[in-house]
Protein backbone atom coordinates (compact mmCIF):
# COMPACT_ATOMS: atom_id res chain seq x y z
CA UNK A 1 122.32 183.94 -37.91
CA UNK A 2 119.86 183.00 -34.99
CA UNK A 3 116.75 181.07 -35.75
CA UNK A 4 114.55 179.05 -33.34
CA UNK A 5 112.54 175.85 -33.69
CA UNK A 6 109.76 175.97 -31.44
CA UNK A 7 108.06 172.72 -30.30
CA UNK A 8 105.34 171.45 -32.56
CA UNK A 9 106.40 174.42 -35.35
CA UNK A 10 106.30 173.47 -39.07
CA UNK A 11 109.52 175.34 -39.34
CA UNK A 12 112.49 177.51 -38.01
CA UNK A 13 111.94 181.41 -37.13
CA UNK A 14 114.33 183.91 -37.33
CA UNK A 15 115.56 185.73 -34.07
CA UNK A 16 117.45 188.25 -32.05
CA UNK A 17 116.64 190.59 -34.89
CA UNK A 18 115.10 193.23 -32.39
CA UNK A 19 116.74 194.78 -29.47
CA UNK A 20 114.00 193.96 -27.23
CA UNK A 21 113.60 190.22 -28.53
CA UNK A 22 113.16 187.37 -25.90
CA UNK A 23 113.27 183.59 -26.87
CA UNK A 24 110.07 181.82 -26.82
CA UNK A 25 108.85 179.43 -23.98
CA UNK A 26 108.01 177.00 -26.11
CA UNK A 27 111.67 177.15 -28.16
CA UNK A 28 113.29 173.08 -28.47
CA UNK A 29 115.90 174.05 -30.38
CA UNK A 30 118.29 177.34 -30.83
CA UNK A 31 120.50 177.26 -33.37
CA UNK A 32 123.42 179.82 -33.89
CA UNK A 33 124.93 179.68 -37.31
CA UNK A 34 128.02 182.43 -37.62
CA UNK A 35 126.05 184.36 -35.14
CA UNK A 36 126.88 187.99 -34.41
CA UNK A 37 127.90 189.54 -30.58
CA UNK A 38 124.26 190.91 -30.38
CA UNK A 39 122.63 187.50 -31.24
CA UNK A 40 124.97 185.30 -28.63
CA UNK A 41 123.68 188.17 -26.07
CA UNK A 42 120.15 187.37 -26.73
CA UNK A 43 120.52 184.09 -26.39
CA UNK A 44 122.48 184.44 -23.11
CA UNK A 45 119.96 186.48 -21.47
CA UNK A 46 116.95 184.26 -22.23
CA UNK A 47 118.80 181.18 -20.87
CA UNK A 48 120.90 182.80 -18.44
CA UNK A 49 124.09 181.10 -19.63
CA UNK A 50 127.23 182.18 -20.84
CA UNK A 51 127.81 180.70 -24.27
CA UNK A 52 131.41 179.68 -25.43
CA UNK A 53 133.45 181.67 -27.82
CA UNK A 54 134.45 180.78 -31.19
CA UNK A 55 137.79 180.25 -29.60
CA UNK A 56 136.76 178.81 -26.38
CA UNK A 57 135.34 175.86 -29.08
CA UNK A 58 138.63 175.65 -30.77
CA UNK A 59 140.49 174.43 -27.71
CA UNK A 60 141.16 171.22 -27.56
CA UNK A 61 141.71 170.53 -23.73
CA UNK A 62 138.62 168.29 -22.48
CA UNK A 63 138.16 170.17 -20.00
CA UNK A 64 136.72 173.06 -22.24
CA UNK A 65 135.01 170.91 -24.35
CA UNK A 66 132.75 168.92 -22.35
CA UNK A 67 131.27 170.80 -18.76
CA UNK A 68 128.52 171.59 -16.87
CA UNK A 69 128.20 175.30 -15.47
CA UNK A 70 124.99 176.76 -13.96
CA UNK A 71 122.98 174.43 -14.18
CA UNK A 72 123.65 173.84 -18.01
CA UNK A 73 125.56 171.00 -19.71
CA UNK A 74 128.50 172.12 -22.74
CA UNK A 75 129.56 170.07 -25.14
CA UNK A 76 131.61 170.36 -27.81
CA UNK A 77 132.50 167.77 -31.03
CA UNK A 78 134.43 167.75 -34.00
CA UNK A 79 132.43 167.20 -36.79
CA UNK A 80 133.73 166.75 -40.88
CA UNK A 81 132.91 169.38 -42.86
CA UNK A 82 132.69 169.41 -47.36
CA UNK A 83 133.89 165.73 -47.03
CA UNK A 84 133.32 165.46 -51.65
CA UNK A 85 135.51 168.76 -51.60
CA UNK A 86 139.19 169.32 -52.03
CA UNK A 87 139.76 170.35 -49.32
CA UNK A 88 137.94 168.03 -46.32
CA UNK A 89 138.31 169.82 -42.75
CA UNK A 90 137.16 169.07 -39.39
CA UNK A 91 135.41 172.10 -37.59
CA UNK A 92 134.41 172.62 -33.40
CA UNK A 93 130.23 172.43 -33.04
CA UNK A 94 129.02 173.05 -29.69
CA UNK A 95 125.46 171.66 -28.17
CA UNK A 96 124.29 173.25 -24.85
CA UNK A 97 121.54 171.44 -23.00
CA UNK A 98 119.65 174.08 -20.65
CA UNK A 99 116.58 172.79 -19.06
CA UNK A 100 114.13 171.43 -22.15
CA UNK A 101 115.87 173.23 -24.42
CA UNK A 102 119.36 172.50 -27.09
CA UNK A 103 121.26 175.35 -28.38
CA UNK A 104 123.76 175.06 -31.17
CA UNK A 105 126.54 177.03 -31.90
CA UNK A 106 128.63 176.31 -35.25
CA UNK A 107 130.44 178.39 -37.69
CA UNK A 108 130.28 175.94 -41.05
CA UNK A 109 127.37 174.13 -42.51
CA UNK A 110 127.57 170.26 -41.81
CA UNK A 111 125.58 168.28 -43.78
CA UNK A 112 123.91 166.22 -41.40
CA UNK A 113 122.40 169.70 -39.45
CA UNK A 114 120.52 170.49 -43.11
CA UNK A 115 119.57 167.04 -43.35
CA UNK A 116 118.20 166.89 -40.24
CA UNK A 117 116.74 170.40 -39.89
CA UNK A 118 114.87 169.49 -43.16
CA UNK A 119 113.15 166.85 -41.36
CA UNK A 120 112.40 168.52 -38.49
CA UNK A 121 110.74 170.56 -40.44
CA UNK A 122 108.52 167.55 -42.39
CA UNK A 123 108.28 166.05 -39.16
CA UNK A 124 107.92 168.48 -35.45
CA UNK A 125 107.15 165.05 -34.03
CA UNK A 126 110.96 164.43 -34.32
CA UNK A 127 112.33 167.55 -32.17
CA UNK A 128 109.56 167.62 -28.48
CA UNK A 129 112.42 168.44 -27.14
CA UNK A 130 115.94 169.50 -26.71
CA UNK A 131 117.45 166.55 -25.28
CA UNK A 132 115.90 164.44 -27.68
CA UNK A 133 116.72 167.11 -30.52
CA UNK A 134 120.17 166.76 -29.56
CA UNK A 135 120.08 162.96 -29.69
CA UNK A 136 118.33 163.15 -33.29
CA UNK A 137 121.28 165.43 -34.22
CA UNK A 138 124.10 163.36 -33.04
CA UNK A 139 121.52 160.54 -35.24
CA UNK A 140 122.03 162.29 -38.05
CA UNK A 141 125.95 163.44 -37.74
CA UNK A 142 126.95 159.53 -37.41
CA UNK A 143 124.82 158.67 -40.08
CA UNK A 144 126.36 160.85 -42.67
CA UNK A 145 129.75 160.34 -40.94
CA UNK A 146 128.84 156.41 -41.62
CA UNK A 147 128.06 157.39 -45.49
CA UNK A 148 131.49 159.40 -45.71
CA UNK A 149 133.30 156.07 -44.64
CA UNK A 150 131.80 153.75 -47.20
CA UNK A 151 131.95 156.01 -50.06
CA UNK A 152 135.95 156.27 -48.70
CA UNK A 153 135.94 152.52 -48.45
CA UNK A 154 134.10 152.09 -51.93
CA UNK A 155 137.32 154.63 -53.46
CA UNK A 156 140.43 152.70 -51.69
CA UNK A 157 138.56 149.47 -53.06
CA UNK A 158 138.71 150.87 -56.61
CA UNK A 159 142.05 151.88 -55.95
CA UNK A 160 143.03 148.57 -54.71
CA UNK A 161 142.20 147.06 -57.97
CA UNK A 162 144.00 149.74 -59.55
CA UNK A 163 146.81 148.87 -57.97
CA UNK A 164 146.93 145.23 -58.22
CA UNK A 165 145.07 144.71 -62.11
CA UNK A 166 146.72 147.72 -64.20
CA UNK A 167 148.01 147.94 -67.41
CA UNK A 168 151.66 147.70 -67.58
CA UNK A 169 153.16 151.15 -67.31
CA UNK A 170 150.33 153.00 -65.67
CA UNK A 171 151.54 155.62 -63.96
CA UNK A 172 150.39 155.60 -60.61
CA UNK A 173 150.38 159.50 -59.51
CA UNK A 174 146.64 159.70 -59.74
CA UNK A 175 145.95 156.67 -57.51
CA UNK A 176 148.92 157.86 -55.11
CA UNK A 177 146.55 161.24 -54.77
CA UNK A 178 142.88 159.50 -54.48
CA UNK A 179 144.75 157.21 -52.00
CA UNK A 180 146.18 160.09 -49.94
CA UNK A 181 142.74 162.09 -50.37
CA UNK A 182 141.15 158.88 -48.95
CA UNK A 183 143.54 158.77 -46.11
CA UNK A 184 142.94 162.23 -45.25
CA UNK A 185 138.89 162.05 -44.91
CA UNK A 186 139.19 159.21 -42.94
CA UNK A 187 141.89 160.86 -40.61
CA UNK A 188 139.12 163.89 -40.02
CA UNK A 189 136.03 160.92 -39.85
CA UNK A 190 138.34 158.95 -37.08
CA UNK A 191 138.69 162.62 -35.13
CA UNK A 192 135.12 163.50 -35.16
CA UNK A 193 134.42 160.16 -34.28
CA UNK A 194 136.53 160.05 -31.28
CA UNK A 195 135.53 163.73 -30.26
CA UNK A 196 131.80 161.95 -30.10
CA UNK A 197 132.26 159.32 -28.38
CA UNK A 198 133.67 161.53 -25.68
CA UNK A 199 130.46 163.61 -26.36
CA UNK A 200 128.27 160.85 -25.82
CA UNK A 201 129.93 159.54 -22.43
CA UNK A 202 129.52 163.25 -21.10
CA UNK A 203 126.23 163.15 -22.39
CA UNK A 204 125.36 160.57 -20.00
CA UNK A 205 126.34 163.01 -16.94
CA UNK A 206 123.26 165.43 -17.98
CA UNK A 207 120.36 165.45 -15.58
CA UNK A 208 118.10 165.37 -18.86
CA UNK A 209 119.16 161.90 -19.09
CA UNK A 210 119.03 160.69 -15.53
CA UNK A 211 115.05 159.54 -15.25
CA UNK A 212 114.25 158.92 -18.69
CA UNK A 213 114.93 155.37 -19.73
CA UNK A 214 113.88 155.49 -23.63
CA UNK A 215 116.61 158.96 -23.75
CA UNK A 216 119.33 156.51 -22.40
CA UNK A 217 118.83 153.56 -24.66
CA UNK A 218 118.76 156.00 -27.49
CA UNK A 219 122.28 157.51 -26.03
CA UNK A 220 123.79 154.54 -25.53
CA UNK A 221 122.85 152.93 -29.42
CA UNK A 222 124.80 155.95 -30.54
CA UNK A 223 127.50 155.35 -28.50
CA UNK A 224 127.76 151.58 -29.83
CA UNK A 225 127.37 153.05 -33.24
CA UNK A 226 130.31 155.31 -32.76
CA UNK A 227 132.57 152.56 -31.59
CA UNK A 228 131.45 150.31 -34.53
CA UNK A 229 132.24 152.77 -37.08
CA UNK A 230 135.60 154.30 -35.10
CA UNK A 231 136.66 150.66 -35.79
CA UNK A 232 135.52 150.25 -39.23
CA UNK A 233 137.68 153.43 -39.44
CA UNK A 234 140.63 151.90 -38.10
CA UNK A 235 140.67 149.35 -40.32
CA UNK A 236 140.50 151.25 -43.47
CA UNK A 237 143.16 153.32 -42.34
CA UNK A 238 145.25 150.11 -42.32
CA UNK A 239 143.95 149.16 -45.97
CA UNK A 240 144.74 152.61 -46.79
CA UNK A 241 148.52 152.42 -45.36
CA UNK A 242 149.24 149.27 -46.97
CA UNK A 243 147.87 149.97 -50.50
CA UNK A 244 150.13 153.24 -50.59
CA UNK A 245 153.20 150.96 -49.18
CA UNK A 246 152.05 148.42 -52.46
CA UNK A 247 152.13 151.33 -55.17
CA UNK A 248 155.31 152.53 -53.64
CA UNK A 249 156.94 149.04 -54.35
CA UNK A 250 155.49 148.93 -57.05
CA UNK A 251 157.35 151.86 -58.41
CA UNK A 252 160.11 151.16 -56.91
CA UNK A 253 160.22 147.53 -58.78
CA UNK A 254 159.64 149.37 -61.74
CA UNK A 255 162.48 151.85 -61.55
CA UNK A 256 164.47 149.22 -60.53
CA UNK A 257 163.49 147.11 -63.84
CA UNK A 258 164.85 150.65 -65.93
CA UNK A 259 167.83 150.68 -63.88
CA UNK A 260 168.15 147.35 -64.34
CA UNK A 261 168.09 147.23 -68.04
CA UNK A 262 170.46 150.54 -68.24
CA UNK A 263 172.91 148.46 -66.13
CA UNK A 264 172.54 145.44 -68.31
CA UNK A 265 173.36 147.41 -71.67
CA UNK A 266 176.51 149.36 -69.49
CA UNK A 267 177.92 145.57 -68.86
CA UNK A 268 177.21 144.79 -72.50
CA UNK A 269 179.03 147.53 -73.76
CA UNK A 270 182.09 147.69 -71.80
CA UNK A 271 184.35 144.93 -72.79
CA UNK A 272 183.51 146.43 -76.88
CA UNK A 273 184.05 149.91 -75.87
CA UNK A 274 187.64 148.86 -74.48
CA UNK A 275 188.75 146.33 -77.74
CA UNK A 276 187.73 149.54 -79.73
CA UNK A 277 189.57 151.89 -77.88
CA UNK A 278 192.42 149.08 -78.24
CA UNK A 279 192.73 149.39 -81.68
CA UNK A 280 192.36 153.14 -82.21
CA UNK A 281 194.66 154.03 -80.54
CA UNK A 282 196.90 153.71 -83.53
CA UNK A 283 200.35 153.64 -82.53
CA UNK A 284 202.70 152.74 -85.54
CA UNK A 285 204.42 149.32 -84.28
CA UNK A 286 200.61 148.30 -83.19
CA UNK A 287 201.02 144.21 -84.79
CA UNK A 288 197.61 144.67 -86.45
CA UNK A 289 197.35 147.90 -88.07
CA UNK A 290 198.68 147.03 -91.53
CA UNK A 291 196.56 143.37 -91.10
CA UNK A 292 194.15 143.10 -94.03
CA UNK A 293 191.77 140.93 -91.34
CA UNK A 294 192.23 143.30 -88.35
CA UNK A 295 188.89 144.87 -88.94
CA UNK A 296 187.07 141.97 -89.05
CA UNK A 297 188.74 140.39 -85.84
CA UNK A 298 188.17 143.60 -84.23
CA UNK A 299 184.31 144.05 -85.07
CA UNK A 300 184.06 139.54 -84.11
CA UNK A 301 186.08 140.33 -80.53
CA UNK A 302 183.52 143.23 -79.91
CA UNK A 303 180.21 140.80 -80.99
CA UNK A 304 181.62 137.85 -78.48
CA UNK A 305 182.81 140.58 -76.05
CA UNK A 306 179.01 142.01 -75.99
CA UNK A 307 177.64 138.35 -76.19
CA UNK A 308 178.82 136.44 -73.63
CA UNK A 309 177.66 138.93 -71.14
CA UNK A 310 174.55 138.55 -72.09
CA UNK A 311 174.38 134.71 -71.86
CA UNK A 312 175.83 134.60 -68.38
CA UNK A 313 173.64 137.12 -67.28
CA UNK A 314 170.39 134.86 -69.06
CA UNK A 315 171.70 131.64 -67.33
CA UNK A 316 171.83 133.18 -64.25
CA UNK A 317 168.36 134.31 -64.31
CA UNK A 318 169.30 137.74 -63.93
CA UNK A 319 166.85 138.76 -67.53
């Protein structure tokens, strides 16, 4: 899908749907969505640049991520995709700055770029431009990366509680998988955010940015935000590591406790189990076998036998 915001426009247009269609003078902001051969070729001719591939995006060498090439500055982020979904990825966006105007090249559907095209919408005042489009973007793609983190904090907190105040024998599989979901979002939010901060700094290089003052403070409050939330990150990823190293001991105390009590009774047991199998084995010169109190000596040696175990082990401390 192509579709252009033009400057001052109440809304996107579609484009490239015509052989002979040209981009508009006027255009801020081109934005490819999944787009076909014949749409990147429109855009290409009316900017005269060569766009990047789908797999040209994918590569993760800096070097083809972030350049300038005829006159035109590539750039190319990670960005986290269906973050409340099961499956949370990362996916390759691409911003082009070429003269006043940003094109965008993506194959999912961020959040933040429906947020934000929604207000550009409400509000033309917010895109005059491309490279300030492009800033208002990267606004809204560290804001909702910000929201991702705190809801992720918010969940390891509950989990944390989980952990620590449960009832005894709670099994702990479902906070083991929230806790591993958790660590997995915030793996993808700690990659996007280091793919934009290297963004940003390229960012800087752009002759867009070079003589306007107000663009520059803007670029370099996002790149503060970044670091602020890549270390935010950082530390729930710590949080997250220990709280899974916690419910693993805790299990493992627990298993230990069963083990524990399946050794006691095995102790218990033993020194019975042998007077028994003493005195059935029923030889016929055996001293007791024709005593009329055998039985009941047997069955008091077995009691004591079982018995004293058990009170070394309590004065030990040991149950």
């Amino acid at each position: 899908m192509l579709r252009v915001l033009r400057q001052g426009a109440p809304g996107f247009e579609p484009g490239g749907h015509t052989p002979d269609w040209r981009l508009p003078a006027d255009a801020v902001w081109i934005e490819l969505v999944d787009p076909t051969r014949a749409e990147e070729v429109a855009v290409e001719q009316s900017i005269g640049l060569l766009l990047p591939t789908r797999e040209e995006m994918a590569e993760i060498e800096a070097s083809s991520r972030l350049y300038q090439e005829d006159g035109g500055t590539f750039m190319t982020a990670t960005i986290l995709v269906n973050a409340e979904g099961e499956l949370p990825t990362a996916a390759p966006v691409t911003f082009v700055l070429a003269g006043d105007k940003l094109v965008t090249i993506r194959y999912v559907e961020p959040r933040a770029f429906s947020v934000f095209a929604a207000q550009a919408e409400r509000q033309p005042s917010l895109c005059p431009h491309g490279p300030q489009t492009f800033l208002g973007l990267l606004d809204a793609v560290v804001d909702r990366t910000a929201d991702i983190l705190e809801r992720t904090a918010s969940e390891v907190e509950t989990q944390s509680r989980a952990i620590f105040v449960r009832p005894r024998g709670m099994a702990f599989e479902k906070i083991l998988s929230r806790l591993g979901r958790a660590q997995n979002v915030n793996a993808k939010a700690r990659d996007s955010l280091v793919s934009l901060a290297r963004l940003l700094s390229f960012a800087s290089l752009a002759e867009q940015f070079e003589g306007d003052r107000e663009l520059r403070d803007h670029l370099k409050s996002l790149q503060r935000d970044v670091q602020s939330i890549t270390d935010h990150s950082s530390y729930l990823s710590g949080n997250i590591t220990f709280l899974l190293d916690a419910a693993l001991g805790f299990i493992n105390i627990e298993q230990n406790q069963i083990f524990k009590i399946f050794s006691v009774f095995s102790v218990v047991f033993l020194p019975p189990t042998l007077i028994a199998g003493i005195y059935g084995m029923n030889f016929l010169h055996m001293p007791e076998l024709s005593w009329k109190e055998g039985y009941p000596m047997a069955l008091g040696l077995m009691l004591i036998a079982a018995l004293a175990p058990l009170i070394w082990f309590r004065r030990k401390g040991w149950l």
